[in-house]
N, C-alpha and C. Protein backbone atom coordinates (compact mmCIF):
# COMPACT_ATOMS: atom_id res chain seq x y z
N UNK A 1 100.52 78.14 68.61
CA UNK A 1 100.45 76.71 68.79
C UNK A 1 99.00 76.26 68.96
N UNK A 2 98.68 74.70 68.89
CA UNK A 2 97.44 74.20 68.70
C UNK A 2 96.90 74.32 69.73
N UNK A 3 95.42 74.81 70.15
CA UNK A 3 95.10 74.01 71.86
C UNK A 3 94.94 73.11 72.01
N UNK A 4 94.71 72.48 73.10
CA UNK A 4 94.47 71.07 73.54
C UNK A 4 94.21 71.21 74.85
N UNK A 5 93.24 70.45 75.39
CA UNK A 5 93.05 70.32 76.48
C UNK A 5 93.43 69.30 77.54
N UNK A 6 93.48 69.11 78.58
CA UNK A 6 93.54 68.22 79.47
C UNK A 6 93.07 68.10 81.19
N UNK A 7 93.28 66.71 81.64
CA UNK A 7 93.17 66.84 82.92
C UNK A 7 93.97 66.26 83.88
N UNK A 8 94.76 66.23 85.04
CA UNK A 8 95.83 65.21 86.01
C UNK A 8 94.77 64.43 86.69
N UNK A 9 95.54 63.39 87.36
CA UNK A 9 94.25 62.43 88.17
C UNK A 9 95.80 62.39 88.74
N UNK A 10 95.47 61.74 90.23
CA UNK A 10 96.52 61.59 90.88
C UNK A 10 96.37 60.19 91.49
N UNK A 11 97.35 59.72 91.53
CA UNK A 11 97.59 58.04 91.54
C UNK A 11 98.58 58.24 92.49
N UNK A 12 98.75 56.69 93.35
CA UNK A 12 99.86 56.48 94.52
C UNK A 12 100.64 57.48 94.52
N UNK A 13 99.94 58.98 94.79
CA UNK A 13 100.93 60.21 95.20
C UNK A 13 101.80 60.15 94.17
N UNK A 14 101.20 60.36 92.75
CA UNK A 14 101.80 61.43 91.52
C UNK A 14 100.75 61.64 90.89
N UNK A 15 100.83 62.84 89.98
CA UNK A 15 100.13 63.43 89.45
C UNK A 15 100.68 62.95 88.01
N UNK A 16 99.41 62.52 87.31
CA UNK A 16 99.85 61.93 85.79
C UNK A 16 98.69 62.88 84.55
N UNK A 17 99.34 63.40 83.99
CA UNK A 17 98.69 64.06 82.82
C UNK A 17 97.97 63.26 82.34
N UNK A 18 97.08 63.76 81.19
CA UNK A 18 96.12 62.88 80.22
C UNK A 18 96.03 64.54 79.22
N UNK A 19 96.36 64.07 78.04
CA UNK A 19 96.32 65.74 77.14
C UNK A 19 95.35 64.96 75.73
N UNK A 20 94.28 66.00 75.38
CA UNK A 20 93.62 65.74 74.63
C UNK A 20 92.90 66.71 73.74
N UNK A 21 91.85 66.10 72.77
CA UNK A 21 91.93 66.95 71.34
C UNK A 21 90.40 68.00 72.20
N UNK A 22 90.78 68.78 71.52
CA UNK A 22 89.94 70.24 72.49
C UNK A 22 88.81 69.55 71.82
N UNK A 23 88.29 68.80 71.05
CA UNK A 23 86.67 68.60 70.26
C UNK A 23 86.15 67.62 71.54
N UNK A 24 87.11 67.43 72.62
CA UNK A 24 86.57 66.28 73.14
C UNK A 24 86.15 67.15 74.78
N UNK A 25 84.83 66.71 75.24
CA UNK A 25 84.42 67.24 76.88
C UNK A 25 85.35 66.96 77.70
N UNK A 26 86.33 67.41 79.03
CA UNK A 26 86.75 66.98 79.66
C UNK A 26 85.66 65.83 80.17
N UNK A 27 84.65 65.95 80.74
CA UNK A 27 84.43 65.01 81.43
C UNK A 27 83.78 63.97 81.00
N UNK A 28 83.66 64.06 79.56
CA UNK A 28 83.62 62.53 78.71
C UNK A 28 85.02 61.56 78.98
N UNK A 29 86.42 62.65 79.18
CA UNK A 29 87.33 62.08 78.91
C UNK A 29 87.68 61.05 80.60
N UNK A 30 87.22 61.84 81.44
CA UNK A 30 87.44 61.95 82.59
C UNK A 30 86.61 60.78 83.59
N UNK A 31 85.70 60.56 82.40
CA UNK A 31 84.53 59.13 82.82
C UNK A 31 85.06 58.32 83.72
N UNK A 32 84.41 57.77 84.89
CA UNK A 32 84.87 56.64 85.53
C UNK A 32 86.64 56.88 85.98
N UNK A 33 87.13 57.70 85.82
CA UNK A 33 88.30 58.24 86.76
C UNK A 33 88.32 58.69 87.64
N UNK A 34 89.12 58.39 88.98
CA UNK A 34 88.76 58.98 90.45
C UNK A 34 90.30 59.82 90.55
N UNK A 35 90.02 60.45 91.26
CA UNK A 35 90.89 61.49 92.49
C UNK A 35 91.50 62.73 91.43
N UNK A 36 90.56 63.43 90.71
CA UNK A 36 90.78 64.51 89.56
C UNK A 36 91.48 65.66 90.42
N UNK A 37 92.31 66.12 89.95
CA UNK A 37 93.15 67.13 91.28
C UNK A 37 92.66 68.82 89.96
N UNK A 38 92.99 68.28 88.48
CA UNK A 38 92.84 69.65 87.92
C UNK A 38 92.70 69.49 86.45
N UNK A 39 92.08 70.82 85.64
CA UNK A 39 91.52 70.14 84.45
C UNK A 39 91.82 71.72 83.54
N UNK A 40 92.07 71.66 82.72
CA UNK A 40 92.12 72.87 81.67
C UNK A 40 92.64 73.11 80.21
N UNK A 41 93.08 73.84 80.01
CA UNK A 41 93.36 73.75 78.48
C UNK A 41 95.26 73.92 78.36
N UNK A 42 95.43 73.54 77.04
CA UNK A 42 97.54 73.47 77.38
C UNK A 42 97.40 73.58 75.84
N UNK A 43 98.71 74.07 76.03
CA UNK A 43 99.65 73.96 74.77
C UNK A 43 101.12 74.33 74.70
N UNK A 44 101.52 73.58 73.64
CA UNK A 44 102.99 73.31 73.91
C UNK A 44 103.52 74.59 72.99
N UNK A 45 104.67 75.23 73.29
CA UNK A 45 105.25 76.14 73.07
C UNK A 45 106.69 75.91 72.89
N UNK A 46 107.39 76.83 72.35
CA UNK A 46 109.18 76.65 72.05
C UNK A 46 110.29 76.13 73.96
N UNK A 47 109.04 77.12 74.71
CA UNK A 47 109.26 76.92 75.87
C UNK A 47 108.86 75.83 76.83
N UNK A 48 107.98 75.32 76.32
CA UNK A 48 107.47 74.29 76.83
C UNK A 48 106.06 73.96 77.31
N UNK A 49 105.37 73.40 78.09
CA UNK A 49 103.64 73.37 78.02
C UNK A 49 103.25 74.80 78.69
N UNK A 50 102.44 75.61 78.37
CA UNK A 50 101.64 76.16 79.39
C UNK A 50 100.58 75.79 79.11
N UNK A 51 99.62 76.24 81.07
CA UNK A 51 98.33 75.53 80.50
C UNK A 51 97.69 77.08 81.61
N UNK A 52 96.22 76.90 81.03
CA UNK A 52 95.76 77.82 81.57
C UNK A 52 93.96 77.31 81.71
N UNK A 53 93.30 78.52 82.66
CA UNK A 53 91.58 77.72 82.36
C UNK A 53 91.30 76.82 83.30
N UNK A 54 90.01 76.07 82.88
CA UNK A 54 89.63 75.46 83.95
C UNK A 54 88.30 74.65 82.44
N UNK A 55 88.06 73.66 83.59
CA UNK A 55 86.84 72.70 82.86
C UNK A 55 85.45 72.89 83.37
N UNK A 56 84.81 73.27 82.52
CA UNK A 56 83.16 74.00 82.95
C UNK A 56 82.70 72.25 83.33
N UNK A 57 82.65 71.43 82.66
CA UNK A 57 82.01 70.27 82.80
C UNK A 57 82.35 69.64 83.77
N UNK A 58 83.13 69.93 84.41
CA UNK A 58 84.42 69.14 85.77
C UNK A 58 83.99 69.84 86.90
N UNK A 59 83.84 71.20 86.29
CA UNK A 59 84.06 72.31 87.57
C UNK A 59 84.71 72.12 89.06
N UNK A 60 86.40 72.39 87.83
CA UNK A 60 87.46 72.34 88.68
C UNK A 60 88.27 73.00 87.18
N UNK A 61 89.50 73.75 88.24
CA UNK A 61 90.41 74.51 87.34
C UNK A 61 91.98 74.45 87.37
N UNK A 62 92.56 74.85 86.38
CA UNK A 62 93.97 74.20 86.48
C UNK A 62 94.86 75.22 87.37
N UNK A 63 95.76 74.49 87.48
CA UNK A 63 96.64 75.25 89.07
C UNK A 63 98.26 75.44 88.30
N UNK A 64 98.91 76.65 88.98
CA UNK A 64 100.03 77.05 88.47
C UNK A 64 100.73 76.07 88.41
N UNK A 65 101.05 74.91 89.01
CA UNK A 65 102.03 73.66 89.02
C UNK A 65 101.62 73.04 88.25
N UNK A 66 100.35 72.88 87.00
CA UNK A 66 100.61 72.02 86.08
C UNK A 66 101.20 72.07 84.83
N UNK A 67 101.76 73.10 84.28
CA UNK A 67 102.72 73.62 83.31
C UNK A 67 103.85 72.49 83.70
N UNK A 68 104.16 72.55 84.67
CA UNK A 68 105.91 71.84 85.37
C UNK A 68 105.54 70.69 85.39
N UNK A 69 103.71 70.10 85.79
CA UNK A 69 103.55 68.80 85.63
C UNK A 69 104.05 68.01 84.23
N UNK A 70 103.41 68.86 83.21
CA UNK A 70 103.40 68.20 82.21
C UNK A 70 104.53 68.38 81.14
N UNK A 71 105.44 69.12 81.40
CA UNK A 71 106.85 69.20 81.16
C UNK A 71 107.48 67.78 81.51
N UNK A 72 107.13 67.89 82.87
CA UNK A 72 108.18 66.97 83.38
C UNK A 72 107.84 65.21 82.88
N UNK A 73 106.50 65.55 82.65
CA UNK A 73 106.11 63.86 82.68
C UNK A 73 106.14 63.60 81.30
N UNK A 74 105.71 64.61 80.50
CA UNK A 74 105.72 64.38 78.91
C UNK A 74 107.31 64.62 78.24
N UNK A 75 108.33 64.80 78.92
CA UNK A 75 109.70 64.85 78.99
C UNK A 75 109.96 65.88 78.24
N UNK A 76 109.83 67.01 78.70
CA UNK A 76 110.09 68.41 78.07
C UNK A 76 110.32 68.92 79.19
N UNK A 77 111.30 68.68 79.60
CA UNK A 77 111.82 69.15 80.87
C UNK A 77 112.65 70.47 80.66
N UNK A 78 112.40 71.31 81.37
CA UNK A 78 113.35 72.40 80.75
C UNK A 78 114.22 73.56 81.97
């Protein structure tokens, strides 16, 4: 499957994905966004997102609960 990267920002206590084209810096993407909880690379699978890694430009890395984040919010719930 393709990579892609991304990062969560967390808003009134949820965590909301943002998934994007790997040519792009996380923290171009990440500009002027506050409360960054985690940032790394994903891709979608038969099974559903995994994500793995971390963002050199952020320096911050992705955490085992965002696979389930982005299942759940991108509705690939499984």
């Amino acid at each position: 499957m393709a990579k892609a990267k991304y990062i969560i920002v967390e808003r009134n206590e949820m965590d909301i994905p943002i998934v994007f084209s790997p040519f792009l810096q996380h923290a171009d993407v990440a500009r002027g966004l506050r409360n960054l909880v985690s940032a790394g690379f994903c891709s979608k699978t038969s099974n559903g997102w995994e994500c793995w890694g971390g963002s050199v430009s952020l320096q911050i890395n992705s955490r085992p609960v965002d696979a389930m984040i982005l299942n759940k919010t991108l509705e690939y719930d499984i």
